[in-house]
Protein backbone atom coordinates (compact mmCIF):
# COMPACT_ATOMS: atom_id res chain seq x y z
CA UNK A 1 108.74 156.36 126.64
CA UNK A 2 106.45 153.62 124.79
CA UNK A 3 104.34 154.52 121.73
CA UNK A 4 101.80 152.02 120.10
CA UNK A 5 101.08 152.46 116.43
CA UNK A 6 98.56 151.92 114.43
CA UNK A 7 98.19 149.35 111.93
CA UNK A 8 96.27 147.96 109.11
CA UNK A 9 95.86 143.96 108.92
CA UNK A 10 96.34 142.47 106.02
CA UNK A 11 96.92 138.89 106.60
CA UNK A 12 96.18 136.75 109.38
CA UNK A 13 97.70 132.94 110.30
CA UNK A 14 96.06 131.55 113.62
CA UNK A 15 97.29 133.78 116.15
CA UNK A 16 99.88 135.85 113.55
CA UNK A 17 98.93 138.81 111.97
CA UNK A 18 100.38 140.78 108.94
CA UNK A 19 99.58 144.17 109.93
CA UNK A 20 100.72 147.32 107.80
CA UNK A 21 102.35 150.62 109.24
CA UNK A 22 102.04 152.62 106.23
CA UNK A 23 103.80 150.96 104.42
CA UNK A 24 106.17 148.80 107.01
CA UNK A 25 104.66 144.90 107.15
CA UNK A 26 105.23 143.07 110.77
CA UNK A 27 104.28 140.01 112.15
CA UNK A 28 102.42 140.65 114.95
CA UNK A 29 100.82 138.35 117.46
CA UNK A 30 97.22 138.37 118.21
CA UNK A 31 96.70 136.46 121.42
CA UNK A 32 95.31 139.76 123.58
CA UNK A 33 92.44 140.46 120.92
CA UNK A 34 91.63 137.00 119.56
CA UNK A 35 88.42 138.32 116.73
CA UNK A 36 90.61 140.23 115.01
CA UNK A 37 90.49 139.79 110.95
CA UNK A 38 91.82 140.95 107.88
CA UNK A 39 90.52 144.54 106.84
CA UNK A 40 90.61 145.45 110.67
CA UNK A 41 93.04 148.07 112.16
CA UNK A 42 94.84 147.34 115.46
CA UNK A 43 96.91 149.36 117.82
CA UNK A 44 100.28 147.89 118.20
CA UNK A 45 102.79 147.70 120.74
CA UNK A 46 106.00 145.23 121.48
CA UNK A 47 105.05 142.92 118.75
CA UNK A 48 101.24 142.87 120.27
CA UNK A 49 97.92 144.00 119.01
CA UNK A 50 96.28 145.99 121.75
CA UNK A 51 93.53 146.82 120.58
CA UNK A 52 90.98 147.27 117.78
CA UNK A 53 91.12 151.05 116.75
CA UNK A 54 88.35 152.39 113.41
CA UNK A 55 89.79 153.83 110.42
CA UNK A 56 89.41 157.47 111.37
CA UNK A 57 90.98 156.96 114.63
CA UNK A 58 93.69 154.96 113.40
CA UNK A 59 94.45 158.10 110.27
CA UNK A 60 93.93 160.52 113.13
CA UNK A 61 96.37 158.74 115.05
CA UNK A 62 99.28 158.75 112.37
CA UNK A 63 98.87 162.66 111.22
CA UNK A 64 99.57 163.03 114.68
CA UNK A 65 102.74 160.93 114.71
CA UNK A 66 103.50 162.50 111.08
CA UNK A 67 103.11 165.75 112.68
CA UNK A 68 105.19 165.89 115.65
CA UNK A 69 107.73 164.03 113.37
CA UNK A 70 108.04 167.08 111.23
CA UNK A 71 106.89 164.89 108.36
């Protein structure tokens, strides 16, 4: 099974991003959604951002995770 998570960028360096996972900081490459910028929050996946996700998606999306992990 695959999951992508969501993330929060923080920094960004040409096609690198800094992207936040409550609290865990990756690199993360941004080739597959090239307007991304700082402040935005991405859906992640095998050190790729998928997608651009809003904030209440991208909360609704981690209670889920938090959920079903019994946190």
């Amino acid at each position: 099974m695959c999951l992508a998570v969501p993330g929060l960028v923080r920094e960004r360096t040409g096609d690198e991003l800094l992207v936040d996972m409550q609290g865990n900081v990756l690199k993360v490459s941004a080739v597959l959604i090239p307007d991304i910028a700082v402040g935005d929050w991405v859906l992640v996946h095998a050190g790729f951002a998928l997608t651009q996700l809003d904030e209440q998606e991208a909360r609704q999306t981690w209670d889920y995770l938090n959920e079903a992990l019994g946190d």
